[in-house]
PDB file of N, CA and C in Angstrom:
ATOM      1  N   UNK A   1     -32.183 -59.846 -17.145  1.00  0.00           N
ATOM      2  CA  UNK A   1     -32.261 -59.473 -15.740  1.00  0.00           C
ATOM      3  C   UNK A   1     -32.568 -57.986 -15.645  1.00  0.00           C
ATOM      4  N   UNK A   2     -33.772 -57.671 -15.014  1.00  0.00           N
ATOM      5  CA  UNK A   2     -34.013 -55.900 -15.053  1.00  0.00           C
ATOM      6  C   UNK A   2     -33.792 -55.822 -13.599  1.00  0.00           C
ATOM      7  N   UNK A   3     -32.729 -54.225 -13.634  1.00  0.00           N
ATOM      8  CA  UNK A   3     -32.649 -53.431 -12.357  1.00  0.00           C
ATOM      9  C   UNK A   3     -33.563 -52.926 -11.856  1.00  0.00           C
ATOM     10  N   UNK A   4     -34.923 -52.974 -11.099  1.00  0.00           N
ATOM     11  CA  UNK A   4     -35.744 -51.939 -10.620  1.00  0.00           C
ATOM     12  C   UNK A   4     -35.645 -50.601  -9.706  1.00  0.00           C
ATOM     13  N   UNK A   5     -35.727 -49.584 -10.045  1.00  0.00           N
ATOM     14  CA  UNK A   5     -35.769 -48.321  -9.568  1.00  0.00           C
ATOM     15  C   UNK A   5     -34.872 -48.164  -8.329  1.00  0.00           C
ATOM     16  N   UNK A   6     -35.269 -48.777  -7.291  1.00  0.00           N
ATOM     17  CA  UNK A   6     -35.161 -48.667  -5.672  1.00  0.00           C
ATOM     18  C   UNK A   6     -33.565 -49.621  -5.807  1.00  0.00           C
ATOM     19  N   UNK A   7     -33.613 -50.247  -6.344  1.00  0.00           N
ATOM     20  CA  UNK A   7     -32.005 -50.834  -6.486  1.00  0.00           C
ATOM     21  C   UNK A   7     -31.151 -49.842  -6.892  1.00  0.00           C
ATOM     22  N   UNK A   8     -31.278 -49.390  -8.246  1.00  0.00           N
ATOM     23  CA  UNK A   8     -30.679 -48.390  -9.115  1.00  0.00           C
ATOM     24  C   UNK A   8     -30.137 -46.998  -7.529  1.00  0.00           C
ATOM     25  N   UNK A   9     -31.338 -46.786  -7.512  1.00  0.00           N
ATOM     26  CA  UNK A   9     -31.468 -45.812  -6.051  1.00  0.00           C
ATOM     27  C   UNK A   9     -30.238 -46.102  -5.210  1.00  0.00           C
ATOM     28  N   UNK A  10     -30.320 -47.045  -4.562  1.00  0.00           N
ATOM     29  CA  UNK A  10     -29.487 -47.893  -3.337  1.00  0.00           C
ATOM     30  C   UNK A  10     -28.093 -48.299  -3.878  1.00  0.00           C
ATOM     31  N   UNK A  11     -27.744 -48.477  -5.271  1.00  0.00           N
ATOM     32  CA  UNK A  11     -26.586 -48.457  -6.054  1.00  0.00           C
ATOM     33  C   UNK A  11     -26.198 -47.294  -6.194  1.00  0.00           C
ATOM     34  N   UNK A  12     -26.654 -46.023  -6.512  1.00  0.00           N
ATOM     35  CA  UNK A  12     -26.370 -45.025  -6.726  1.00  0.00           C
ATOM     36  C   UNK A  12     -25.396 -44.194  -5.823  1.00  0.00           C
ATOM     37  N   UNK A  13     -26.579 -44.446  -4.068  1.00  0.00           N
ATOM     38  CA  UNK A  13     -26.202 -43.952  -3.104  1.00  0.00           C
ATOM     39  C   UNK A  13     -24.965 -44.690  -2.590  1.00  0.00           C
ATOM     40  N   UNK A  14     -25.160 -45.945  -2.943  1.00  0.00           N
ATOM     41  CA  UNK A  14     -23.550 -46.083  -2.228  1.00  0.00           C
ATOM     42  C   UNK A  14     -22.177 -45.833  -2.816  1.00  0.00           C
ATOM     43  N   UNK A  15     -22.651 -45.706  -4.175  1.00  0.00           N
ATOM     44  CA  UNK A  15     -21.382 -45.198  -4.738  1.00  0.00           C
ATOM     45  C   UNK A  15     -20.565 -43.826  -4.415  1.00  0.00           C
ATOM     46  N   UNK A  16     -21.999 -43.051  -4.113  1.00  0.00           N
ATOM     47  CA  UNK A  16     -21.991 -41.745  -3.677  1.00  0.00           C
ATOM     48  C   UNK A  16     -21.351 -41.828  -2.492  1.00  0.00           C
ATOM     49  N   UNK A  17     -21.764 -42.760  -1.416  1.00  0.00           N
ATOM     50  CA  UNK A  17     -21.030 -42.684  -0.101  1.00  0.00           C
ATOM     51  C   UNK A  17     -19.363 -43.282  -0.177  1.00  0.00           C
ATOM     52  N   UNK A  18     -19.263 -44.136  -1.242  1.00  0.00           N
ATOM     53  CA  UNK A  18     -17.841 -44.516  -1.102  1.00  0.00           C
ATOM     54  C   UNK A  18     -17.199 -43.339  -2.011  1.00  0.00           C
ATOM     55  N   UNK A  19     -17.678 -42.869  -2.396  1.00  0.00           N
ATOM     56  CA  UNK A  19     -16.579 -41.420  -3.433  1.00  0.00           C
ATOM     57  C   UNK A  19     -16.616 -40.460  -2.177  1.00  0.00           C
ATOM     58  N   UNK A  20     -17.684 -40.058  -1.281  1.00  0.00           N
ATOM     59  CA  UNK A  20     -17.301 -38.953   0.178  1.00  0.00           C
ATOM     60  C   UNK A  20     -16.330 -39.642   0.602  1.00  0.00           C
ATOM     61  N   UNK A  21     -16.780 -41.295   1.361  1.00  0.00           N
ATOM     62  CA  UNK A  21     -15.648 -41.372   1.971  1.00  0.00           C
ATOM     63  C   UNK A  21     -14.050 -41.498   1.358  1.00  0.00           C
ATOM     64  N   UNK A  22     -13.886 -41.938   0.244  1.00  0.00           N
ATOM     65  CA  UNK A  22     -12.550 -41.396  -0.344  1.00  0.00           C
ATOM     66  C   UNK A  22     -11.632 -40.022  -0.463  1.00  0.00           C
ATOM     67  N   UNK A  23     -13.296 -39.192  -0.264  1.00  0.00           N
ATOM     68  CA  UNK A  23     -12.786 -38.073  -0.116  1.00  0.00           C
ATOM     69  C   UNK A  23     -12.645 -37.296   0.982  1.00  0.00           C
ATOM     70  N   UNK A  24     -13.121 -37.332   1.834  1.00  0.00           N
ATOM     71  CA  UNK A  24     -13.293 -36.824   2.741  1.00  0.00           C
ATOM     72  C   UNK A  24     -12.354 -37.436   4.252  1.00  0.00           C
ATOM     73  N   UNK A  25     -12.853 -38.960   3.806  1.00  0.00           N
ATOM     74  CA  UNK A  25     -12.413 -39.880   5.203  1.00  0.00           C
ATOM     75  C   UNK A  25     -10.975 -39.719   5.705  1.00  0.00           C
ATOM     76  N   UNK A  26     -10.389 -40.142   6.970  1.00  0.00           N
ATOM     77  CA  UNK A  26      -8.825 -40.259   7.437  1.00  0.00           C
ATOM     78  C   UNK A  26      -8.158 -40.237   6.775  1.00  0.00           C
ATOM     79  N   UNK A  27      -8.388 -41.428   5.857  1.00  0.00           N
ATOM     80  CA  UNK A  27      -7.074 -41.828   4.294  1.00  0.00           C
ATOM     81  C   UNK A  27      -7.511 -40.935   3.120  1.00  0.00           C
ATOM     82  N   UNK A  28      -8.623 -40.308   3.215  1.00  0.00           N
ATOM     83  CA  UNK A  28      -9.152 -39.785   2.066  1.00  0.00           C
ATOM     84  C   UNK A  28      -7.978 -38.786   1.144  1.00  0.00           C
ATOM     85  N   UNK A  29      -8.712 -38.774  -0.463  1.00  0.00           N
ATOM     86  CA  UNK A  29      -7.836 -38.041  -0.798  1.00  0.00           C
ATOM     87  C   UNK A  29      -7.333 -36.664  -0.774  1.00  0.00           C
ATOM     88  N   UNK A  30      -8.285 -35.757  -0.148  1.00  0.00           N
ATOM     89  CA  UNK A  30      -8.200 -34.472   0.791  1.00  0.00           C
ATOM     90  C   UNK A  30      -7.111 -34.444   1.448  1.00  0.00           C
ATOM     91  N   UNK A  31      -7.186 -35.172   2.784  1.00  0.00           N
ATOM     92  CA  UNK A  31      -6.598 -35.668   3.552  1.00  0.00           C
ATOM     93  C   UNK A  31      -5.001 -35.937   3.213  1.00  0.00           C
ATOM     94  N   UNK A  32      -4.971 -36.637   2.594  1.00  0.00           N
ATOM     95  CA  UNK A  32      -3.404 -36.835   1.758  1.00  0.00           C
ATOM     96  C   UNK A  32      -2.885 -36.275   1.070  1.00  0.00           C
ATOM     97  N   UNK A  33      -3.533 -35.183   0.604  1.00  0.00           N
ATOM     98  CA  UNK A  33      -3.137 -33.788  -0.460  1.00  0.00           C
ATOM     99  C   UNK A  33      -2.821 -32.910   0.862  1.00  0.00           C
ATOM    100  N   UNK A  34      -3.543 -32.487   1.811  1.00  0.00           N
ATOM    101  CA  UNK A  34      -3.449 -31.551   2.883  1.00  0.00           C
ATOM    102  C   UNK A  34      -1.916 -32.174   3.734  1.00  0.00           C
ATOM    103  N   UNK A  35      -1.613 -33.298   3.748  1.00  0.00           N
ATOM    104  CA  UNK A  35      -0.437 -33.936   4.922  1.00  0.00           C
ATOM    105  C   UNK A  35       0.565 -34.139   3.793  1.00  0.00           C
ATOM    106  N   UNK A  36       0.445 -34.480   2.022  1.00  0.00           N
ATOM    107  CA  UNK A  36       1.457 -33.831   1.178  1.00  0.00           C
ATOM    108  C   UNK A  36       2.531 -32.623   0.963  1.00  0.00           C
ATOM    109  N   UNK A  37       1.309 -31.644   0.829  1.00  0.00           N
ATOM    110  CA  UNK A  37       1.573 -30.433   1.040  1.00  0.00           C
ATOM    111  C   UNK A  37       2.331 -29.865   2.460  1.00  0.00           C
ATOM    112  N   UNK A  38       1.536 -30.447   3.375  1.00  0.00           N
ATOM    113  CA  UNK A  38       2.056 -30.130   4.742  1.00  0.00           C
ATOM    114  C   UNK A  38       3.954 -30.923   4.831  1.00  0.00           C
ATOM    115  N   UNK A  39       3.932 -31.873   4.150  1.00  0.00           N
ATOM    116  CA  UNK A  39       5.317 -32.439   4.655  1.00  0.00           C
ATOM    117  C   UNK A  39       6.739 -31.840   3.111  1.00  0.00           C
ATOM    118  N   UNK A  40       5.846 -31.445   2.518  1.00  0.00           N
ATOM    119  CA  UNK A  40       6.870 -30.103   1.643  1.00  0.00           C
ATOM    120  C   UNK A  40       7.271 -29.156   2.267  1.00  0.00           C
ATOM    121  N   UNK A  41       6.361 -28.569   3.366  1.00  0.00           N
ATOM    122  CA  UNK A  41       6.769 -27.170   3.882  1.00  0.00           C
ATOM    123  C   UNK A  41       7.439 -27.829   4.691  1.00  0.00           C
ATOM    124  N   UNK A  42       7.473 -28.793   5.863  1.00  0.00           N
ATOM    125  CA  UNK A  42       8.491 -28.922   6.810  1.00  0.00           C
ATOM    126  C   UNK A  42       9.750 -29.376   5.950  1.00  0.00           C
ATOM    127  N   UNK A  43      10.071 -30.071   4.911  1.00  0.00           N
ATOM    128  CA  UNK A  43      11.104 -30.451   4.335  1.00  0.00           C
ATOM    129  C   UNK A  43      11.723 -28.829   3.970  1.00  0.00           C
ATOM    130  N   UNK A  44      11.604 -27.954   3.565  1.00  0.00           N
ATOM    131  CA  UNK A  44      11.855 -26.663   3.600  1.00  0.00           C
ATOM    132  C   UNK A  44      12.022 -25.876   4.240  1.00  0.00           C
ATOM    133  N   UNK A  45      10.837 -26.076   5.807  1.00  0.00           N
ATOM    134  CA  UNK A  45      11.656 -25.510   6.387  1.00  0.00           C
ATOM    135  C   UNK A  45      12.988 -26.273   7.226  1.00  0.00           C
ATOM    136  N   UNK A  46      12.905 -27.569   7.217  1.00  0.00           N
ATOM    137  CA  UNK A  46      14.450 -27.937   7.730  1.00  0.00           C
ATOM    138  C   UNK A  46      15.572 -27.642   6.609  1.00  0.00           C
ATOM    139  N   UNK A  47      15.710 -27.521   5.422  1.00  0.00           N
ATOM    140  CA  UNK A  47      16.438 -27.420   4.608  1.00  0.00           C
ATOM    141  C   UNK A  47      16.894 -26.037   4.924  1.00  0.00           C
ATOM    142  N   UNK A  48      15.863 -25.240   5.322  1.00  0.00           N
ATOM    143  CA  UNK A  48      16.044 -23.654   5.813  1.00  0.00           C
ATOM    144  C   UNK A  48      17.261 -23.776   6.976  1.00  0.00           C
ATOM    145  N   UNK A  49      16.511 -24.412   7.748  1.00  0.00           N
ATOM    146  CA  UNK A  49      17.560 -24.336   9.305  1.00  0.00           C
ATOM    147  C   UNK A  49      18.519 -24.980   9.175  1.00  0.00           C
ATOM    148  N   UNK A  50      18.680 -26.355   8.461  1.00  0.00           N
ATOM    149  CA  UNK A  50      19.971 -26.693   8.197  1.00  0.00           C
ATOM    150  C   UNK A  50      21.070 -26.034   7.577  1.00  0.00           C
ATOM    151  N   UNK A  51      20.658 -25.062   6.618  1.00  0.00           N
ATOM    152  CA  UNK A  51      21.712 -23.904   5.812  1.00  0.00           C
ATOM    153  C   UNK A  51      21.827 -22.713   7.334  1.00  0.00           C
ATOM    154  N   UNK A  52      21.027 -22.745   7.958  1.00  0.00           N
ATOM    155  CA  UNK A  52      21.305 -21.430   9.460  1.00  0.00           C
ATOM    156  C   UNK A  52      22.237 -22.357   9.890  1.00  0.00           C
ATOM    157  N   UNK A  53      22.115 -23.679  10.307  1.00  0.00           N
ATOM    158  CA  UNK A  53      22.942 -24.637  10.970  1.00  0.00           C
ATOM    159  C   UNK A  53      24.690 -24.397  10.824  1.00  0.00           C
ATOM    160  N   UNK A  54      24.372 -24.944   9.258  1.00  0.00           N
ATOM    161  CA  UNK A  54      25.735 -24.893   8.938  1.00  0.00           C
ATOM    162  C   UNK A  54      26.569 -23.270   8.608  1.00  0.00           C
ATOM    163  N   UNK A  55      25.516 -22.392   8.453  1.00  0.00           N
ATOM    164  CA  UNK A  55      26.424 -21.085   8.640  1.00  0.00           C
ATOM    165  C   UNK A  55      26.988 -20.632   9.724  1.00  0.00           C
ATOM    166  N   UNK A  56      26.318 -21.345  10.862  1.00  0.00           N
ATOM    167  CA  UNK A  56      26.829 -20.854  12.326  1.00  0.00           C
ATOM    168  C   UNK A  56      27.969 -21.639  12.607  1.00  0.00           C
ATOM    169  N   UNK A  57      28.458 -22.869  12.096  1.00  0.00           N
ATOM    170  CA  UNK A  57      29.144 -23.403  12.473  1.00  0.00           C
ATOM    171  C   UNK A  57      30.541 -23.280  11.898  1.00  0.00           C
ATOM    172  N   UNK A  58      30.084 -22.715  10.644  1.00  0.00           N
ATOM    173  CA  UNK A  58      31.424 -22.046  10.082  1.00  0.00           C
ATOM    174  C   UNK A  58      31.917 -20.795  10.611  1.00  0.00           C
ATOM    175  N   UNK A  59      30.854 -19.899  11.189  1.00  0.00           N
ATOM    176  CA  UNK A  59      31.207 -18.753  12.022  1.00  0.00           C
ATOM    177  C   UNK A  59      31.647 -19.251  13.409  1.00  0.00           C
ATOM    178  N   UNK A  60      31.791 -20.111  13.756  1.00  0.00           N
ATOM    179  CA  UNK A  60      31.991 -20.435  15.289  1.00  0.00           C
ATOM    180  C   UNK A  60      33.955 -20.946  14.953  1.00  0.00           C
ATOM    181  N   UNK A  61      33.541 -21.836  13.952  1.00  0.00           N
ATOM    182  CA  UNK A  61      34.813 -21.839  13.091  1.00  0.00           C
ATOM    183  C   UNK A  61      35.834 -20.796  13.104  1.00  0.00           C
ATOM    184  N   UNK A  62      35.271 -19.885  12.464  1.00  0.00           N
ATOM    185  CA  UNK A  62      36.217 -18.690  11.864  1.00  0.00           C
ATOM    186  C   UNK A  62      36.575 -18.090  13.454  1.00  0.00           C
ATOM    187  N   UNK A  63      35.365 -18.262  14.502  1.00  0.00           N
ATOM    188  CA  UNK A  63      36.040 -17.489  15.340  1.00  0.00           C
ATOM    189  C   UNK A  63      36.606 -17.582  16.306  1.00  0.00           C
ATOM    190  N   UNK A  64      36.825 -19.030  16.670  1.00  0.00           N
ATOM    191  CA  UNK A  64      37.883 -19.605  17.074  1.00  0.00           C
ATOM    192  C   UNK A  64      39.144 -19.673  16.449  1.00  0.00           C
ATOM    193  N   UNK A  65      39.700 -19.514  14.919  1.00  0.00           N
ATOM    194  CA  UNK A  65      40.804 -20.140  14.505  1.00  0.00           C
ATOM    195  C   UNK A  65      41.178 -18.793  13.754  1.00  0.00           C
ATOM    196  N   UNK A  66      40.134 -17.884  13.157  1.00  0.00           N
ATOM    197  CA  UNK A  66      40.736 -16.951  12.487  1.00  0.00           C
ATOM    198  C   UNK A  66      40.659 -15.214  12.347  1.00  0.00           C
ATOM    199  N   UNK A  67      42.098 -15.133  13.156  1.00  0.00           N
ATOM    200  CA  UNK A  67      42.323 -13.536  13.929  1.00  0.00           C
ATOM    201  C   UNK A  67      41.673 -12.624  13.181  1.00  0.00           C
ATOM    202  N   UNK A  68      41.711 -12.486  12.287  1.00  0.00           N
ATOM    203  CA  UNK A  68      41.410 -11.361  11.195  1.00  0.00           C
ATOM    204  C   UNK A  68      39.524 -11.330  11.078  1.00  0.00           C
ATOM    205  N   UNK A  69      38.855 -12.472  11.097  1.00  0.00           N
ATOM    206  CA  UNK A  69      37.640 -12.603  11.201  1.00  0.00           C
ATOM    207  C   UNK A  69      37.197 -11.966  12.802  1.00  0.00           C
ATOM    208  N   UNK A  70      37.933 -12.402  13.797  1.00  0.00           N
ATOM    209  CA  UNK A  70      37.716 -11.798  14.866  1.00  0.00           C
ATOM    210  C   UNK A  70      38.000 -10.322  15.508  1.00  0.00           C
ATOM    211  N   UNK A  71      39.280  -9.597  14.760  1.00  0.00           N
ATOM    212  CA  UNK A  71      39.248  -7.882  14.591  1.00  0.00           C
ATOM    213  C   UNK A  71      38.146  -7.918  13.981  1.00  0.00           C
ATOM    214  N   UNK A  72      37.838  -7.926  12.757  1.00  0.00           N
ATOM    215  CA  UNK A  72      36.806  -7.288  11.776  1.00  0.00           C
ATOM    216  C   UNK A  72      35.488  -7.451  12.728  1.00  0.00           C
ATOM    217  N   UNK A  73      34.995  -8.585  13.354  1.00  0.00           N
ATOM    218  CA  UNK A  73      33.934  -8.478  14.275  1.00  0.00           C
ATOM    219  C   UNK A  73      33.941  -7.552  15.725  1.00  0.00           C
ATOM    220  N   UNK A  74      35.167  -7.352  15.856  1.00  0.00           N
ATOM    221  CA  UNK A  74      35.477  -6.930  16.945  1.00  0.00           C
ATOM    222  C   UNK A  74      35.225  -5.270  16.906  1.00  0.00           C
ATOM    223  N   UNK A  75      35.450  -4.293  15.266  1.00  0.00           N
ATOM    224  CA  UNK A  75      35.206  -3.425  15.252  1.00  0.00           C
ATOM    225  C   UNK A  75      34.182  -2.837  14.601  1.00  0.00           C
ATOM    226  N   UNK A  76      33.673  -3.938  13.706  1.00  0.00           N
ATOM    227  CA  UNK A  76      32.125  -3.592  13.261  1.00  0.00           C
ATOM    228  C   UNK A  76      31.269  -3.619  14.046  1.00  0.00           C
ATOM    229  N   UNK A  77      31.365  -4.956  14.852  1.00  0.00           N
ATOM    230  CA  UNK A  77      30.371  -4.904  15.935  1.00  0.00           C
ATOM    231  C   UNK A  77      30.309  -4.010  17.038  1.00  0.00           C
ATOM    232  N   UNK A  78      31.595  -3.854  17.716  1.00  0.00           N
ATOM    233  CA  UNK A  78      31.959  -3.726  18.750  1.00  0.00           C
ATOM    234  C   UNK A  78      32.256  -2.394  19.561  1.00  0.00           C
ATOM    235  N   UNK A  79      32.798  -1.668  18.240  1.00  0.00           N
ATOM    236  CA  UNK A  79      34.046   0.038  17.984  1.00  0.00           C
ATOM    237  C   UNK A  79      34.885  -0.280  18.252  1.00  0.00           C
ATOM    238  N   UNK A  80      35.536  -1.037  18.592  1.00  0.00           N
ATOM    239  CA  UNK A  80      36.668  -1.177  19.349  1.00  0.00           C
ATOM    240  C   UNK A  80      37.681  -0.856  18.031  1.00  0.00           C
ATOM    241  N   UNK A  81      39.103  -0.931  18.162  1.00  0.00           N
ATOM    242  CA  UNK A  81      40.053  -0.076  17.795  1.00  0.00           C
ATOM    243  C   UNK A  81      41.348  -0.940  18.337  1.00  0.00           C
ATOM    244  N   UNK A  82      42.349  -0.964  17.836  1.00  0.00           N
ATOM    245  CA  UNK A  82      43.907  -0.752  18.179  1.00  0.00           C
ATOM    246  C   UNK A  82      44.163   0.639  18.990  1.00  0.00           C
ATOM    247  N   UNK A  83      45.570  -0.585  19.690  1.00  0.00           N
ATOM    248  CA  UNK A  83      45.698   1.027  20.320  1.00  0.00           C
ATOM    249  C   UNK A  83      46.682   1.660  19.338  1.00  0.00           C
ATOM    250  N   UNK A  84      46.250   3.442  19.775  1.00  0.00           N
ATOM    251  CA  UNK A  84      46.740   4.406  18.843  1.00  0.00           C
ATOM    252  C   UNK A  84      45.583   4.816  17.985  1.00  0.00           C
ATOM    253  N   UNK A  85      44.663   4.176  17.390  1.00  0.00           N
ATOM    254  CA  UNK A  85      43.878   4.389  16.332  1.00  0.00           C
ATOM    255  C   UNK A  85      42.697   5.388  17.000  1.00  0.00           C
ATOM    256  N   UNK A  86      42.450   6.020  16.328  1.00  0.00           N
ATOM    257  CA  UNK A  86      40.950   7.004  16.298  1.00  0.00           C
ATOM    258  C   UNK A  86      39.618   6.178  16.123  1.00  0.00           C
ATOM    259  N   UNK A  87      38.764   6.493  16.415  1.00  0.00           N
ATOM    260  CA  UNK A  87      37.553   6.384  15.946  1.00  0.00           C
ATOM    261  C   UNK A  87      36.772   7.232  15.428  1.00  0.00           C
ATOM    262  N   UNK A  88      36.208   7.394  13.867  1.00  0.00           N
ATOM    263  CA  UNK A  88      35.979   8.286  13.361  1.00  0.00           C
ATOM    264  C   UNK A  88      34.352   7.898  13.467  1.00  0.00           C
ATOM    265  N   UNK A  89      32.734   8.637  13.815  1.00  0.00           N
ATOM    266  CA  UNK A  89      31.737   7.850  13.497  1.00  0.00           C
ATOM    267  C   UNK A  89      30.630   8.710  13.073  1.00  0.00           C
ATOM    268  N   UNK A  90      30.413   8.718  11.785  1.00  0.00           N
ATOM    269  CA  UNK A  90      29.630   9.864  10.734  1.00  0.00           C
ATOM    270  C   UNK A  90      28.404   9.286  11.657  1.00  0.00           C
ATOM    271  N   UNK A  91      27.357  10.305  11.783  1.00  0.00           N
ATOM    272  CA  UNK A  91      25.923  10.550  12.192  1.00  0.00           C
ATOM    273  C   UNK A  91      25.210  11.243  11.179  1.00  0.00           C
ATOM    274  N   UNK A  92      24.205  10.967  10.697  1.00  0.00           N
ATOM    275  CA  UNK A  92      23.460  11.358   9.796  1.00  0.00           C
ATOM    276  C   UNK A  92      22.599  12.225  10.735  1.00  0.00           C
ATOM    277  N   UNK A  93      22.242  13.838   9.875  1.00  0.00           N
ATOM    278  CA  UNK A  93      21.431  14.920  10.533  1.00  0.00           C
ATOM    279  C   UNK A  93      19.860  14.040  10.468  1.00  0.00           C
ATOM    280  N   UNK A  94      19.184  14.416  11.200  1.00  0.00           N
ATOM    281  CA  UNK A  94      17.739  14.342  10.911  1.00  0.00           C
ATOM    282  C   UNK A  94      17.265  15.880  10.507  1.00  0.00           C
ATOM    283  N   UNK A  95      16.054  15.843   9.407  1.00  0.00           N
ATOM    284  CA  UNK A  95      15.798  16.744   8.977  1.00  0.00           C
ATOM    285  C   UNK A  95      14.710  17.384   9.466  1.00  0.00           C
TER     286      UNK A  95
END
């Protein structure tokens, strides 16, 4: 059985068109490398916000239930002071 030319041709090309569309098309494998990649970064970044999540909730924690967490915020953040106490507050010169 001989292949003639213009077949060979027309075999060629469609192979060619089914390897673009694999590559290229909706499902293609482009396509599924690009929405791979893409669903790593959102898994990361929720893994991100879930660790913000749960740090806030331990701070909401602490500052409802525990006094000592709430002075220490109260005067780092705040200045605030006991009464009686000074406030001492170094300023750095500009040169």
């Amino acid at each position: 059985m001989k292949i003639n030319r213009y077949s060979l041709r027309y075999l060629f090309l469609l192979i060619v068109a089914i390897l673009l569309f694999s590559l290229i098309g909706d499902h293609g494998f482009i396509t599924l490398y690009k929405s791979n990649k893409q669903i790593k970064n959102l898994k990361t970044e929720i893994e991100y916000s879930q660790n913000i999540i749960d740090s806030l909730k331990t701070e909401i924690d602490r500052l409802k239930h525990d006094t000592s967490f709430i002075e220490k915020i109260a005067r780092e953040k705040y200045g605030m002071a006991k009464e009686n106490e000074k406030i001492i507050k170094f300023v750095e010169e500009s040169e």
